[in-house]
C-alpha atoms as a PDB file:
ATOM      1  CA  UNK A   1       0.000   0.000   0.000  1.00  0.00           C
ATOM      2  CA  UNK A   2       1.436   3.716  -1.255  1.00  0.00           C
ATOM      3  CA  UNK A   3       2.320   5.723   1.946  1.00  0.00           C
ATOM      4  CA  UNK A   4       0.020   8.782   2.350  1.00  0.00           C
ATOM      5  CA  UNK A   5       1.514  11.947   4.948  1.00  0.00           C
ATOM      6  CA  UNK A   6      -2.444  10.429   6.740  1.00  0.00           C
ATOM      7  CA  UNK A   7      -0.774   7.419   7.163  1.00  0.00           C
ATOM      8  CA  UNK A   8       2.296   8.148   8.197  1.00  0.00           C
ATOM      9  CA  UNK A   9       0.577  10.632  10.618  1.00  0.00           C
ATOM     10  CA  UNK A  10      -1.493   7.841  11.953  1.00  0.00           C
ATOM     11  CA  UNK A  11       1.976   5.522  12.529  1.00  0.00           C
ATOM     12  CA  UNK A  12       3.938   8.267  14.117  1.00  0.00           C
ATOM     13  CA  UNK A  13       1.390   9.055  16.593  1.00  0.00           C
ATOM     14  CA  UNK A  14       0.903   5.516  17.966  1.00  0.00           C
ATOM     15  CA  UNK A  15       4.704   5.493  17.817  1.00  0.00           C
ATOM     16  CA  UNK A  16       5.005   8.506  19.792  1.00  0.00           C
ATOM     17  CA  UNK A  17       2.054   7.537  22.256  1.00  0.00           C
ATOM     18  CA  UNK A  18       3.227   4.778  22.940  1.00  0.00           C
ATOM     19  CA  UNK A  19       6.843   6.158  23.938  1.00  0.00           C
ATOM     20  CA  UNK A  20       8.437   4.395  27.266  1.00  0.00           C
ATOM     21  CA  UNK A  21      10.391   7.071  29.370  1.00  0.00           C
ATOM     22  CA  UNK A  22       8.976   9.902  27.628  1.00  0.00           C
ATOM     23  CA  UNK A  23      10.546  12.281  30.466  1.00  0.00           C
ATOM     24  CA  UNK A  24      14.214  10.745  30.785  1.00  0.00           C
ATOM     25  CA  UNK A  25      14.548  10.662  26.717  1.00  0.00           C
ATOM     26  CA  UNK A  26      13.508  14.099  26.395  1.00  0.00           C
ATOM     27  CA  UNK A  27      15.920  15.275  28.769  1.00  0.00           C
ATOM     28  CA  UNK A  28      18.370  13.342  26.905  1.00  0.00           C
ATOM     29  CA  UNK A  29      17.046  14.939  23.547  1.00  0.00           C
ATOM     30  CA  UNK A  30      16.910  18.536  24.447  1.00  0.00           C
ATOM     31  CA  UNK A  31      20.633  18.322  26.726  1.00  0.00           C
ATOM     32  CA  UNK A  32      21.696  17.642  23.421  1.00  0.00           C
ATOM     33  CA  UNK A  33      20.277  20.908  21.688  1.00  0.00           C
ATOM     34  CA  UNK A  34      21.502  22.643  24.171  1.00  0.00           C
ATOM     35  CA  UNK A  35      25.339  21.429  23.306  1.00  0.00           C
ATOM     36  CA  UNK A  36      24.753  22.716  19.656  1.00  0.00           C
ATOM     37  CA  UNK A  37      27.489  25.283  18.044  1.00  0.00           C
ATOM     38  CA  UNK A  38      24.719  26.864  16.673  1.00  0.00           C
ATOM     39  CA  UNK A  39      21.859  27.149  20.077  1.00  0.00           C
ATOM     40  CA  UNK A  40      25.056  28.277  21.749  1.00  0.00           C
ATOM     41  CA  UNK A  41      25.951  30.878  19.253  1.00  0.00           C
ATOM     42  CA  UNK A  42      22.702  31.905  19.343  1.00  0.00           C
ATOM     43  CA  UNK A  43      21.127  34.851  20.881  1.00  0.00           C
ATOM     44  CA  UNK A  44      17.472  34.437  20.653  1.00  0.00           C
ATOM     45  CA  UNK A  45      15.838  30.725  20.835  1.00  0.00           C
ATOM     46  CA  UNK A  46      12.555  29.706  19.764  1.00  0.00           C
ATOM     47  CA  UNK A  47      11.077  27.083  22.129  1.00  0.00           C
ATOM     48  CA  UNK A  48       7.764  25.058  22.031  1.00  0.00           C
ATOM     49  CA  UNK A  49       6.197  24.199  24.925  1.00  0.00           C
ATOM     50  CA  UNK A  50       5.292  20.991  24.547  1.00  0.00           C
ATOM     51  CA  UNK A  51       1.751  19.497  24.502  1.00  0.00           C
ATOM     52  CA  UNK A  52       0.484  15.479  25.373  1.00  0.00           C
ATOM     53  CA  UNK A  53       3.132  12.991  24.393  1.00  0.00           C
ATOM     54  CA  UNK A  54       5.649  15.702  22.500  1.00  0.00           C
ATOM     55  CA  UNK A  55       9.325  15.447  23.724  1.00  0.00           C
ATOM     56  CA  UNK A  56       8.710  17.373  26.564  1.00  0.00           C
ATOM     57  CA  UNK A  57      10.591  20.867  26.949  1.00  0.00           C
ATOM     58  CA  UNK A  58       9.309  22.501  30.241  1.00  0.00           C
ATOM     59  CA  UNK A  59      12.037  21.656  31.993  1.00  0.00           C
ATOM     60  CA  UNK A  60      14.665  22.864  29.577  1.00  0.00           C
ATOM     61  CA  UNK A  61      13.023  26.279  29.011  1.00  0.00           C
ATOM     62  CA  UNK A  62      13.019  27.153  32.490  1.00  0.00           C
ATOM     63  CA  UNK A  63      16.043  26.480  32.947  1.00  0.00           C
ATOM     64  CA  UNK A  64      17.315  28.592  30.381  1.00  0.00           C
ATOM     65  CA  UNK A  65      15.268  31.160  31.633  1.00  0.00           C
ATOM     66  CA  UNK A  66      17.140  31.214  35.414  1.00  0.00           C
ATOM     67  CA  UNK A  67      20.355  31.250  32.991  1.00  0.00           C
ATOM     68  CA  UNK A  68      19.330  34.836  31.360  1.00  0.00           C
ATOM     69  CA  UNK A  69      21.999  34.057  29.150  1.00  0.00           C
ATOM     70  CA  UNK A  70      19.594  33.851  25.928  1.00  0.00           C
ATOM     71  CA  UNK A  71      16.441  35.441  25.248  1.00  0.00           C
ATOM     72  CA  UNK A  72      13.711  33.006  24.939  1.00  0.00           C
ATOM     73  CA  UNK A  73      10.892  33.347  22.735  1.00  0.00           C
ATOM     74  CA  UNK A  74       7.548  30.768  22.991  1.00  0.00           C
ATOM     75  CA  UNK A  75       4.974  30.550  20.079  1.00  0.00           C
ATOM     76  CA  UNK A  76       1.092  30.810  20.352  1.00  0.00           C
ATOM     77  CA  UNK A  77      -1.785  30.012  18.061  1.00  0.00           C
ATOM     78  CA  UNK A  78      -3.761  32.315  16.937  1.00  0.00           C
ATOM     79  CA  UNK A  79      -4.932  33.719  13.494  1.00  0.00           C
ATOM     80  CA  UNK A  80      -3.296  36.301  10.824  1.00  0.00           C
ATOM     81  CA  UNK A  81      -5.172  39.287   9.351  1.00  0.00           C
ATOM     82  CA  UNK A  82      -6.446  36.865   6.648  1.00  0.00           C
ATOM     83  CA  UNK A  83      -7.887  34.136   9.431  1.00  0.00           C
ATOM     84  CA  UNK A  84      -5.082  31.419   8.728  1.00  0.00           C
ATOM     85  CA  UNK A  85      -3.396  29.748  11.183  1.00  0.00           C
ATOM     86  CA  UNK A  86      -0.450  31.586  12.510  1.00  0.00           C
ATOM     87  CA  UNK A  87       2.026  31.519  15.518  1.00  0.00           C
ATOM     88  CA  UNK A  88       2.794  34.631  17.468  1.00  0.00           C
ATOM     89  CA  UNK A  89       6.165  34.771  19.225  1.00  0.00           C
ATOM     90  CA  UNK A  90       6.269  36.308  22.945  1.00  0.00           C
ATOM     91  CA  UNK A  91       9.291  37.201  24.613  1.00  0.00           C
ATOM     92  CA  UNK A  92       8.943  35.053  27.496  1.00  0.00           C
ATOM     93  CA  UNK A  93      10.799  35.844  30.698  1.00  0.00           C
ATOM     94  CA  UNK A  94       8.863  34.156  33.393  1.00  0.00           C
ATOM     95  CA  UNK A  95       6.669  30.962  33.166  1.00  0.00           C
ATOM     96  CA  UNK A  96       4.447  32.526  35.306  1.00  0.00           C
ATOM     97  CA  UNK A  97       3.344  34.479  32.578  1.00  0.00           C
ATOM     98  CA  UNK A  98       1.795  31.665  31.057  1.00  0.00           C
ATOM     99  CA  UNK A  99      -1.548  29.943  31.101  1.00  0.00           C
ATOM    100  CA  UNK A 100      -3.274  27.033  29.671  1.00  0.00           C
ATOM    101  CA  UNK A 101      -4.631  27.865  26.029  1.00  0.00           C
ATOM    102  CA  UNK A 102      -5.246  25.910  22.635  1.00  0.00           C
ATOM    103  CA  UNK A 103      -4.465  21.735  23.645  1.00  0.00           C
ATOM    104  CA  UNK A 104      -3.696  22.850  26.793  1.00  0.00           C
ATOM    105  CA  UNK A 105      -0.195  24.390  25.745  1.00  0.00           C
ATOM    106  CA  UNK A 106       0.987  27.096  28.014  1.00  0.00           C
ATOM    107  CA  UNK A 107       1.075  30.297  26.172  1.00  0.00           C
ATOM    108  CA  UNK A 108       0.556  34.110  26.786  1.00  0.00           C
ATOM    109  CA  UNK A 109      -2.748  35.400  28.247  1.00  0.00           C
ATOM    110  CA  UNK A 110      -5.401  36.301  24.992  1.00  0.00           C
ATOM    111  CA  UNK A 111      -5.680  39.791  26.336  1.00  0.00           C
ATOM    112  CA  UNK A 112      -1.534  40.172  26.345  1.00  0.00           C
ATOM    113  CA  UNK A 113      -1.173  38.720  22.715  1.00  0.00           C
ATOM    114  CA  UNK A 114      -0.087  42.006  20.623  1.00  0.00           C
ATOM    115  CA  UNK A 115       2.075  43.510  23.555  1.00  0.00           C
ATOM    116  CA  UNK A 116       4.451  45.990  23.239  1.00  0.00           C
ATOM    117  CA  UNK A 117       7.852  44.566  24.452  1.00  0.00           C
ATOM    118  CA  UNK A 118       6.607  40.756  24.524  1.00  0.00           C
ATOM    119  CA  UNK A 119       5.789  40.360  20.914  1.00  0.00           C
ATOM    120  CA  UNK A 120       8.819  39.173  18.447  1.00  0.00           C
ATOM    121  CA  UNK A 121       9.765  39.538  15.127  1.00  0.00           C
ATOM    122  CA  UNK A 122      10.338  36.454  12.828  1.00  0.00           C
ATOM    123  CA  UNK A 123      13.131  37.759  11.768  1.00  0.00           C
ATOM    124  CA  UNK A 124      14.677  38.060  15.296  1.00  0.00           C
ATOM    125  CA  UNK A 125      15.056  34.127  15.900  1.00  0.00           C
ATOM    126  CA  UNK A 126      18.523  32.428  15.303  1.00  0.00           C
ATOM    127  CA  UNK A 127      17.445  29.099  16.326  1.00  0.00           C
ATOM    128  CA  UNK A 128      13.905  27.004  16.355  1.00  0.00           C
ATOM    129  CA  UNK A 129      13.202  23.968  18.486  1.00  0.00           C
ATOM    130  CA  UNK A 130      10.493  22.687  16.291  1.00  0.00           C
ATOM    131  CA  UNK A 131       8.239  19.870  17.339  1.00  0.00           C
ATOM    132  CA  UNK A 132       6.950  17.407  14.924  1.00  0.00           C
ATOM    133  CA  UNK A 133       4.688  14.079  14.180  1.00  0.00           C
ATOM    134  CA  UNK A 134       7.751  12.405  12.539  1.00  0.00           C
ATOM    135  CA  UNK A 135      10.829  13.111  10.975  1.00  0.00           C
ATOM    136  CA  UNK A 136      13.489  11.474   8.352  1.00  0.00           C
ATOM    137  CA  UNK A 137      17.189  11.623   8.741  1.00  0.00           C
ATOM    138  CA  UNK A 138      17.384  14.091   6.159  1.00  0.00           C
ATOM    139  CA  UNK A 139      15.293  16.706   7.497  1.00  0.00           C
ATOM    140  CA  UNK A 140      12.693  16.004   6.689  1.00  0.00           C
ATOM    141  CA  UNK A 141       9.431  16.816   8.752  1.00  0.00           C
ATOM    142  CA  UNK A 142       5.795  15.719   9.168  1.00  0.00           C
ATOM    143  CA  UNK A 143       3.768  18.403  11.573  1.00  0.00           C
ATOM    144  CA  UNK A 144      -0.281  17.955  12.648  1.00  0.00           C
ATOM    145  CA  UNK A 145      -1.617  19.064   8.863  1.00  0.00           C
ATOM    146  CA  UNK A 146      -2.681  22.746  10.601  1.00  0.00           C
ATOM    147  CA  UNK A 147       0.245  24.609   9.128  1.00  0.00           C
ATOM    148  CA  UNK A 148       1.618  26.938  12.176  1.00  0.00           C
ATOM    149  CA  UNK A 149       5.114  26.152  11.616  1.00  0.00           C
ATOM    150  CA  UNK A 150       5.022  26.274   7.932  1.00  0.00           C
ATOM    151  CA  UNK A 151       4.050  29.702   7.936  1.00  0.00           C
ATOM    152  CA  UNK A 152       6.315  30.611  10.603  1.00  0.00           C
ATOM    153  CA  UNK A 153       8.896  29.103   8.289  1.00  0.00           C
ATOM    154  CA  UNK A 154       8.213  31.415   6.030  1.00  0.00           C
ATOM    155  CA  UNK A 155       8.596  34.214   8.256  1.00  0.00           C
ATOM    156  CA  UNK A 156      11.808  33.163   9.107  1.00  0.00           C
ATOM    157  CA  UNK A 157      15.924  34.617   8.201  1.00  0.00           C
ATOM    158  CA  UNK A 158      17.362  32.741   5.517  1.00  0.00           C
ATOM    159  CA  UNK A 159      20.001  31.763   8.104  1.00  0.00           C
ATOM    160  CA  UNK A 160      17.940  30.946  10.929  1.00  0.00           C
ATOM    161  CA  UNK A 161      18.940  27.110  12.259  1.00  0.00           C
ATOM    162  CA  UNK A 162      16.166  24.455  12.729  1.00  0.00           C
ATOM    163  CA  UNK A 163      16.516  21.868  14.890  1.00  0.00           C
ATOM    164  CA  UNK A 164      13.352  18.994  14.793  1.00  0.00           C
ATOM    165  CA  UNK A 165      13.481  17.093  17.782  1.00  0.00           C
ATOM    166  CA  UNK A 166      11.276  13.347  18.439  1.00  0.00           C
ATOM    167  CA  UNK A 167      12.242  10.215  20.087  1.00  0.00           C
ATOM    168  CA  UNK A 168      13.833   7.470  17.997  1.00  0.00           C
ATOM    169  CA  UNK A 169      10.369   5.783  17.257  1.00  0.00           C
ATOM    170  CA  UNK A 170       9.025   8.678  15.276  1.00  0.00           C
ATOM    171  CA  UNK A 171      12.173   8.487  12.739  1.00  0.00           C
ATOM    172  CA  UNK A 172      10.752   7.141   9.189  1.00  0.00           C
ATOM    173  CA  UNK A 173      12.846   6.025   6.315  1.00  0.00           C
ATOM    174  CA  UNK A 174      11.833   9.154   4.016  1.00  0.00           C
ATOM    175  CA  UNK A 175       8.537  11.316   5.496  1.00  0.00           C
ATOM    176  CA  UNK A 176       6.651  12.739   2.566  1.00  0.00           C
ATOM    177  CA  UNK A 177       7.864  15.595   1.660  1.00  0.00           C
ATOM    178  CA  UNK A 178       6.262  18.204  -1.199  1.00  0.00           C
ATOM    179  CA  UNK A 179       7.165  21.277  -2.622  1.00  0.00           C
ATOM    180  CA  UNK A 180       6.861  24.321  -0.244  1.00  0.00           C
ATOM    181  CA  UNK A 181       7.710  21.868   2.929  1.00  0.00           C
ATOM    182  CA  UNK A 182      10.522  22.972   4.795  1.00  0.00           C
ATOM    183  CA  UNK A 183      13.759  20.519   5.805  1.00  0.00           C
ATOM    184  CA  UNK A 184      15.067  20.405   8.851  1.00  0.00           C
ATOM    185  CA  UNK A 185      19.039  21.845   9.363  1.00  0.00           C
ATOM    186  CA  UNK A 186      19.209  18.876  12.158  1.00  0.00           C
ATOM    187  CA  UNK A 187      16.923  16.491  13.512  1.00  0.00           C
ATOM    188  CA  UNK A 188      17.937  15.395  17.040  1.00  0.00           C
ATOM    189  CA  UNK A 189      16.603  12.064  18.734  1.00  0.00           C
ATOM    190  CA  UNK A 190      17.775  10.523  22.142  1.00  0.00           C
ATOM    191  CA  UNK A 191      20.488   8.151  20.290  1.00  0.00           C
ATOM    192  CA  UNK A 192      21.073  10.233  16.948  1.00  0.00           C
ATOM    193  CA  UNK A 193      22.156  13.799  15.722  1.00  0.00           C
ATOM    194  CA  UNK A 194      21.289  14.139  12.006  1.00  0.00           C
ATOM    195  CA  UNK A 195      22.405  16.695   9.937  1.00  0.00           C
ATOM    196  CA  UNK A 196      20.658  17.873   6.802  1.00  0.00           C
ATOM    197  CA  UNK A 197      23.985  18.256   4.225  1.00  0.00           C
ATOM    198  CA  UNK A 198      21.716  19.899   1.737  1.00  0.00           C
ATOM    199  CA  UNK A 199      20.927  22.538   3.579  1.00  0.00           C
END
């Protein structure tokens, strides 16, 4: 049977729901990131905060945020002008900012979106932690089918770095890949590093 980016959706999340050790791998995972020429080169890092079975990232954000050595930027979902899905970027300096919002990912307060000082520019972000469904060792990425990071993508410096990071079980042969989809500089699991050549 031909491989659809459904199917392989469906695969990688009973892969990734089924994940043993979920918190112990993704400490694993994201100590890695954080050993990166390029996340410690950088000087403003774009985290997700993860939802349900994601490699989780709570942990690793807030410590970089008693560090104050990096400014860290979350996204949020929310719409654009046009009513398609698109992730704001808030300056985040205390978790306690935060509350429960869409999937029950911590994000900004709805009446704070737009704020002077807290909202960032694309263009701004040297590095992106980006999460995804499943990846390929080269680069290649497979998100929920809504499009938030796509666009952001978009938005993004020609030289910003993007680093996918899943657990070993959600790493496929070759994910389905088309045109306008985006590749991955690195993908990092908790046994491999792999690094996109082409890009």
């Amino acid at each position: 049977m031909r491989a659809t980016k459904s199917s392989q959706r469906h695969l990688a999340y009973d892969a990734r729901n089924a994940q043993q050790n979920r918190e112990q791998l993704s400490q694993i995972i994201t100590t890695k990131v954080l050993a990166l020429a390029e996340y410690q080169q950088a000087k403003t890092v774009l985290w997700y905060l993860h939802c349900r079975s994601e490699v989780h990232t709570l942990h690793t954000v807030m410590a970089e945020l008693a560090k104050q050595h990096k400014k860290v930027v979350i996204p949020y979902c929310t719409k654009d002008r046009l009513g398609n899905n698109h992730l704001g970027l808030w300056h985040l300096e205390n978790i306690s900012e935060l509350t429960a919002g869409t999937w029950g990912i911590l994000e900004p307060p709805k009446e704070r979106w737009g704020e002077l000082g807290k909202e960032v520019s694309a263009g701004q972000i040297d590095i992106v932690i980006v999460p995804g469904v499943a990846f390929d060792p080269h680069g290649g990425r497979l998100g929920n089918g809504a499009g938030y990071y796509d666009r952001l993508f978009a938005r993004l410096e020609k030289q910003c770095t993007l680093v996918g990071v899943c657990f070993d079980s959600q790493v496929f042969a070759q994910v389905l890949m088309q045109e306008y989809d985006v590749y991955m500089h690195t993908v990092i699991t908790e046994t491999h590093l792999y690094r996109n050549k082409g890009q």
